[in-house]
C-alpha atoms as a PDB file:
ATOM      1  CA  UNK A   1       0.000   0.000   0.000  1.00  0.00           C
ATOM      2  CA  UNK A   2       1.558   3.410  -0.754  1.00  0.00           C
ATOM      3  CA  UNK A   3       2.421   6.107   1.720  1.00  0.00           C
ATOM      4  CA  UNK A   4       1.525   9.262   1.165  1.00  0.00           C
ATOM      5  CA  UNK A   5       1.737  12.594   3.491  1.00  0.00           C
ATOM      6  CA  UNK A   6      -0.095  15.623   1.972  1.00  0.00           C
ATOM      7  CA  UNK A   7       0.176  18.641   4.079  1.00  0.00           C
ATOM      8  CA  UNK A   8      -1.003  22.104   3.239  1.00  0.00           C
ATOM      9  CA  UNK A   9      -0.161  24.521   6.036  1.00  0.00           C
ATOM     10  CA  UNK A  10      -2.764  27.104   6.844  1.00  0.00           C
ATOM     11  CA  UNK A  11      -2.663  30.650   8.912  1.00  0.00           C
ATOM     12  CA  UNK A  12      -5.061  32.793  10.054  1.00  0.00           C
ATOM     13  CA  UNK A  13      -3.626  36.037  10.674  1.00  0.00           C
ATOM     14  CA  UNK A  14      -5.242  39.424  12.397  1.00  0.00           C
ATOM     15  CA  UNK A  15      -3.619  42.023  13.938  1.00  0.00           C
ATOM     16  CA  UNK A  16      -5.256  42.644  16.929  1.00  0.00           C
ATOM     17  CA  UNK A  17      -5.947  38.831  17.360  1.00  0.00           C
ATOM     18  CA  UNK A  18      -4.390  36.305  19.676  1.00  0.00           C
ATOM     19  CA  UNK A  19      -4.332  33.088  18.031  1.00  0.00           C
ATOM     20  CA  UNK A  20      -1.968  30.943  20.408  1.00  0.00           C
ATOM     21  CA  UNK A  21      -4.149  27.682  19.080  1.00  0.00           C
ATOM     22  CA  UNK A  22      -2.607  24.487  17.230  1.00  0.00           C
ATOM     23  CA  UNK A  23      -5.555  23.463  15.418  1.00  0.00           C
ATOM     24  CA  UNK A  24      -4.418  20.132  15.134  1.00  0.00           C
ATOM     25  CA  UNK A  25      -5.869  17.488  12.189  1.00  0.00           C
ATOM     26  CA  UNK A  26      -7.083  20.309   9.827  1.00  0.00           C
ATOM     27  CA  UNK A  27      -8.650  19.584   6.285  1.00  0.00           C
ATOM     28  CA  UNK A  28      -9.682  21.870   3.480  1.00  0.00           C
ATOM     29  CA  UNK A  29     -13.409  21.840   3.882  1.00  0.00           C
ATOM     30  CA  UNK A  30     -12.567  22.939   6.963  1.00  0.00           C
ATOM     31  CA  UNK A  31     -11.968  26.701   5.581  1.00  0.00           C
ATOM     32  CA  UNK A  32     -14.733  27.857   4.605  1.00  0.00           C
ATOM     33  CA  UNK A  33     -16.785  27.158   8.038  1.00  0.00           C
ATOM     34  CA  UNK A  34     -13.779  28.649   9.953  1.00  0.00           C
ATOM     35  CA  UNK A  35     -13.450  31.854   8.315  1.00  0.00           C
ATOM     36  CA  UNK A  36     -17.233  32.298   8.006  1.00  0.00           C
ATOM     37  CA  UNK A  37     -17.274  31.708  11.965  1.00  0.00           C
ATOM     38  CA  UNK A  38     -14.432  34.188  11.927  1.00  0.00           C
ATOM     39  CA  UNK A  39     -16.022  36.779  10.349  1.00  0.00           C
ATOM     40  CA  UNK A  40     -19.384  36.340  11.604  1.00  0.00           C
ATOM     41  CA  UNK A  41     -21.224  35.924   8.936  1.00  0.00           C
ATOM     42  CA  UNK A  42     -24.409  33.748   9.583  1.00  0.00           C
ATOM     43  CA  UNK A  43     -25.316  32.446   6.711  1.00  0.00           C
ATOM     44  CA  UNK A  44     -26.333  28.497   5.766  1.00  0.00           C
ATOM     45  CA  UNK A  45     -23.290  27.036   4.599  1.00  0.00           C
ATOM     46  CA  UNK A  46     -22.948  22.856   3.336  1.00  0.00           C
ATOM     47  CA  UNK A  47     -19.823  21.650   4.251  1.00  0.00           C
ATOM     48  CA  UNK A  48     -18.225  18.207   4.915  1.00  0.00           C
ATOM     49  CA  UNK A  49     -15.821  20.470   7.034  1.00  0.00           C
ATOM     50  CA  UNK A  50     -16.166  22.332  10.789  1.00  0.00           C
ATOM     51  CA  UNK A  51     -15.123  25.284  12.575  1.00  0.00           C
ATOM     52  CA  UNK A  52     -11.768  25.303  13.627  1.00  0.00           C
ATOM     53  CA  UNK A  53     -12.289  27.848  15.955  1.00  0.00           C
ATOM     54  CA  UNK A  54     -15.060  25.604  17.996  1.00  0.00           C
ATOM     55  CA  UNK A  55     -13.144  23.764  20.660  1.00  0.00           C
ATOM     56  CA  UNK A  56     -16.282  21.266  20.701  1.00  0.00           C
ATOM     57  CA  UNK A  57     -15.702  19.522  16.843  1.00  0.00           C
ATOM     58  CA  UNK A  58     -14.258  17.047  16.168  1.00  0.00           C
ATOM     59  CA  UNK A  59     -10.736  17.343  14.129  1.00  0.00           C
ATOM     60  CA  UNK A  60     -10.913  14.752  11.822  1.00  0.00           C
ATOM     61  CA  UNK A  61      -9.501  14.506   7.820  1.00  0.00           C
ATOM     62  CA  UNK A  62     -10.641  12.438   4.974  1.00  0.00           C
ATOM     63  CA  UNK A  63      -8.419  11.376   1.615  1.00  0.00           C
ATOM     64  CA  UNK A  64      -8.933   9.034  -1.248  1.00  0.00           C
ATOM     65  CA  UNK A  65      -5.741   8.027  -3.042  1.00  0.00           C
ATOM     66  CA  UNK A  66      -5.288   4.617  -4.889  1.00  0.00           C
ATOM     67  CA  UNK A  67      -8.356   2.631  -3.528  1.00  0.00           C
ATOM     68  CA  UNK A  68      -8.082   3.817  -0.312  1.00  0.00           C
ATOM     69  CA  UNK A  69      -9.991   5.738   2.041  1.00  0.00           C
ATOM     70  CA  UNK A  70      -7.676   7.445   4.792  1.00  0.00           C
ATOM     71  CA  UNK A  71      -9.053   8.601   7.942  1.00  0.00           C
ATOM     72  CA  UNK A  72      -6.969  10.837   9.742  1.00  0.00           C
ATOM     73  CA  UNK A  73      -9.126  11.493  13.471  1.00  0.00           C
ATOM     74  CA  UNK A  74      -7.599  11.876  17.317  1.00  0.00           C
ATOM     75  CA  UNK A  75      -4.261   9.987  17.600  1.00  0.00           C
ATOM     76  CA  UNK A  76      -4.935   7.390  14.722  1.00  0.00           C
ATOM     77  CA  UNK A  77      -5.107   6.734  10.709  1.00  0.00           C
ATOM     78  CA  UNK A  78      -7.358   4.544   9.399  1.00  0.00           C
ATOM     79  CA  UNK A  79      -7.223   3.038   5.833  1.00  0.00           C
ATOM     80  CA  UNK A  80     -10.528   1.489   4.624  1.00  0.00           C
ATOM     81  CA  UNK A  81     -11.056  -0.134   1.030  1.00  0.00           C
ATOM     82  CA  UNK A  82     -14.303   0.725   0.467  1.00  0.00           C
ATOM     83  CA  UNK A  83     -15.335  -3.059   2.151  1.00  0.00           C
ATOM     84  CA  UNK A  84     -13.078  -3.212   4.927  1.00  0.00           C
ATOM     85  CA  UNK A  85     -10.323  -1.878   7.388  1.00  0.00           C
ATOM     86  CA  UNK A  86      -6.564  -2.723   5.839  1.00  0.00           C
ATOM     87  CA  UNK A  87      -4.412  -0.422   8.159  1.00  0.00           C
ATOM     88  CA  UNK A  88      -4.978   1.075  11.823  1.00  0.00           C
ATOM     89  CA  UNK A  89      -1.816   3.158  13.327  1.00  0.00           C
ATOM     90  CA  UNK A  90      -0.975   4.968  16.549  1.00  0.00           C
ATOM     91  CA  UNK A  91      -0.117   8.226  14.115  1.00  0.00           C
ATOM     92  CA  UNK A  92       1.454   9.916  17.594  1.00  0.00           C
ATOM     93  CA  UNK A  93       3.383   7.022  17.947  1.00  0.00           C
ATOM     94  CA  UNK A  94       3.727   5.337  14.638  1.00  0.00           C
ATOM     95  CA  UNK A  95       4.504   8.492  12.237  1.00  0.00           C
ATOM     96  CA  UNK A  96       5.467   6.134   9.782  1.00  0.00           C
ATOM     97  CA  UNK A  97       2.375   3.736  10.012  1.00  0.00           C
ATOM     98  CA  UNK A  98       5.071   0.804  10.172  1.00  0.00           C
ATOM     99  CA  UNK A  99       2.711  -0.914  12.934  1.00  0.00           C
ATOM    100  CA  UNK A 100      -0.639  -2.197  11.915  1.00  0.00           C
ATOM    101  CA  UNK A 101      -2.944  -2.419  15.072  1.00  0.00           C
ATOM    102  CA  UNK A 102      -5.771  -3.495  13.147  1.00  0.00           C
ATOM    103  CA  UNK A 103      -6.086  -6.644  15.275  1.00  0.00           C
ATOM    104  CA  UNK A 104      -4.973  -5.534  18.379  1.00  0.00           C
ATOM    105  CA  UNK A 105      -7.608  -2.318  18.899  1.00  0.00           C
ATOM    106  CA  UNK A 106     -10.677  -4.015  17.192  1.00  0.00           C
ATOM    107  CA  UNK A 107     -13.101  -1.469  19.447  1.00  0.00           C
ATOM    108  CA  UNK A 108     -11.422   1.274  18.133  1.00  0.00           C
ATOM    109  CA  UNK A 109     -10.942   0.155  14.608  1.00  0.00           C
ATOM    110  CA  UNK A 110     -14.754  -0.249  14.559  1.00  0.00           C
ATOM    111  CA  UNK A 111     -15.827   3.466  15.395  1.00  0.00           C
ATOM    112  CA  UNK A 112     -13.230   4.725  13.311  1.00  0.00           C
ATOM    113  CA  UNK A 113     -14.276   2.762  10.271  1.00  0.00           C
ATOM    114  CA  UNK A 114     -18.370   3.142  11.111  1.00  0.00           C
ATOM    115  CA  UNK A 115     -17.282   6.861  11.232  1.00  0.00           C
ATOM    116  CA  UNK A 116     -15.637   6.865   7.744  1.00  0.00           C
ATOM    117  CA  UNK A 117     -18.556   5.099   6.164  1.00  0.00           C
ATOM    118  CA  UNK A 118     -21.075   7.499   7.234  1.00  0.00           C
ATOM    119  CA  UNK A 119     -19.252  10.170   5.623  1.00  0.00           C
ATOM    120  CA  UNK A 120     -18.591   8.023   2.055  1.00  0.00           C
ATOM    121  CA  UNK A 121     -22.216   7.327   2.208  1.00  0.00           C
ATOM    122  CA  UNK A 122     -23.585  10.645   2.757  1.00  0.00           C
ATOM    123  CA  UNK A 123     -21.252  12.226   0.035  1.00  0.00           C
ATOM    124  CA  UNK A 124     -22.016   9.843  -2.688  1.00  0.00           C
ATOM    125  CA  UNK A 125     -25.467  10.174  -1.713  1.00  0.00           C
ATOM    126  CA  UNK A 126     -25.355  14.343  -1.783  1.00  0.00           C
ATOM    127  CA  UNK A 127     -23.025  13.641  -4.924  1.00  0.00           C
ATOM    128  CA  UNK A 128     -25.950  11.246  -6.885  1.00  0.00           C
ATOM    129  CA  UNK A 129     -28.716  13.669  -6.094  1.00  0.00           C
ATOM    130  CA  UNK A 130     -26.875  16.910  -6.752  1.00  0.00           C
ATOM    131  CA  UNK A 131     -27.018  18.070  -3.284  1.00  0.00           C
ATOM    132  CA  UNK A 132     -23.774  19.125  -2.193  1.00  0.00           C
ATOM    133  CA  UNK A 133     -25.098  22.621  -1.843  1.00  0.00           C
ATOM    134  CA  UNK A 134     -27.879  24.649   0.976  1.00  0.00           C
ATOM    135  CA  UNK A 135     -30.985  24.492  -0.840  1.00  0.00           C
ATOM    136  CA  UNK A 136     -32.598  28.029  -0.190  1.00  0.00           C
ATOM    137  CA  UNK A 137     -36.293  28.245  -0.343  1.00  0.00           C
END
């Protein structure tokens, strides 16, 4: 299975702001919610991303590359298939993902991969019926 490591580094800058905050796991859906939060503007927004900003979500990061599903979420990676779990590391401990705990964390493996297939099945649902948008009425 290839390895890869995509990082994009982000700042948010403001002058008379004091952003001593390591986001942590960061994607780029999450973006747009941040800087709407940051700028206050209250308006109905669609996105598979949160608000940075809010200490209560969740920092998770989803990837597709070569068949696999990678989700990045807490301390661990998970790579799903599409059918199954292949790969569960320790990311904090395990930068590398040379140790497979797949078998040895089978509770955690579970929610992880329960948690990745919600979001596959909501986007290729939203994706089929052209609702990856806010519908305004």
């Amino acid at each position: 299975m290839e390895k890869t490591n995509i990082q994009i580094p982000i700042f948010f800058y403001h002058p008379l702001a004091n952003f001593n905050k390591k986001m942590g796991t960061m994607q780029q859906p999450d973006i747009m919610p941040t800087i709407f939060s940051y700028l206050n503007i209250d308006e109905p927004l669609f996105s598979y991303g949160n608000n940075r900003f809010d200490d209560t979500s969740t920092c998770y990061s989803v990837s597709y590359s070569s068949g696999i599903y990678q989700l990045v979420s807490d301390d661990f990676v998970l790579h799903f298939n599409g059918e199954k779990s292949v790969g569960f590391y320790n990311i904090k401990n395990d930068i590398l993902l040379e140790n497979n705990l797949i078998y040895a964390l089978p509770e955690e493996v579970a929610f992880h991969e329960q948690k990745v297939k919600a979001i596959i099945q909501s986007f290729m649902t939203r994706l089929h019926k052209n609702q990856l948008f806010i519908n305004k009425k």
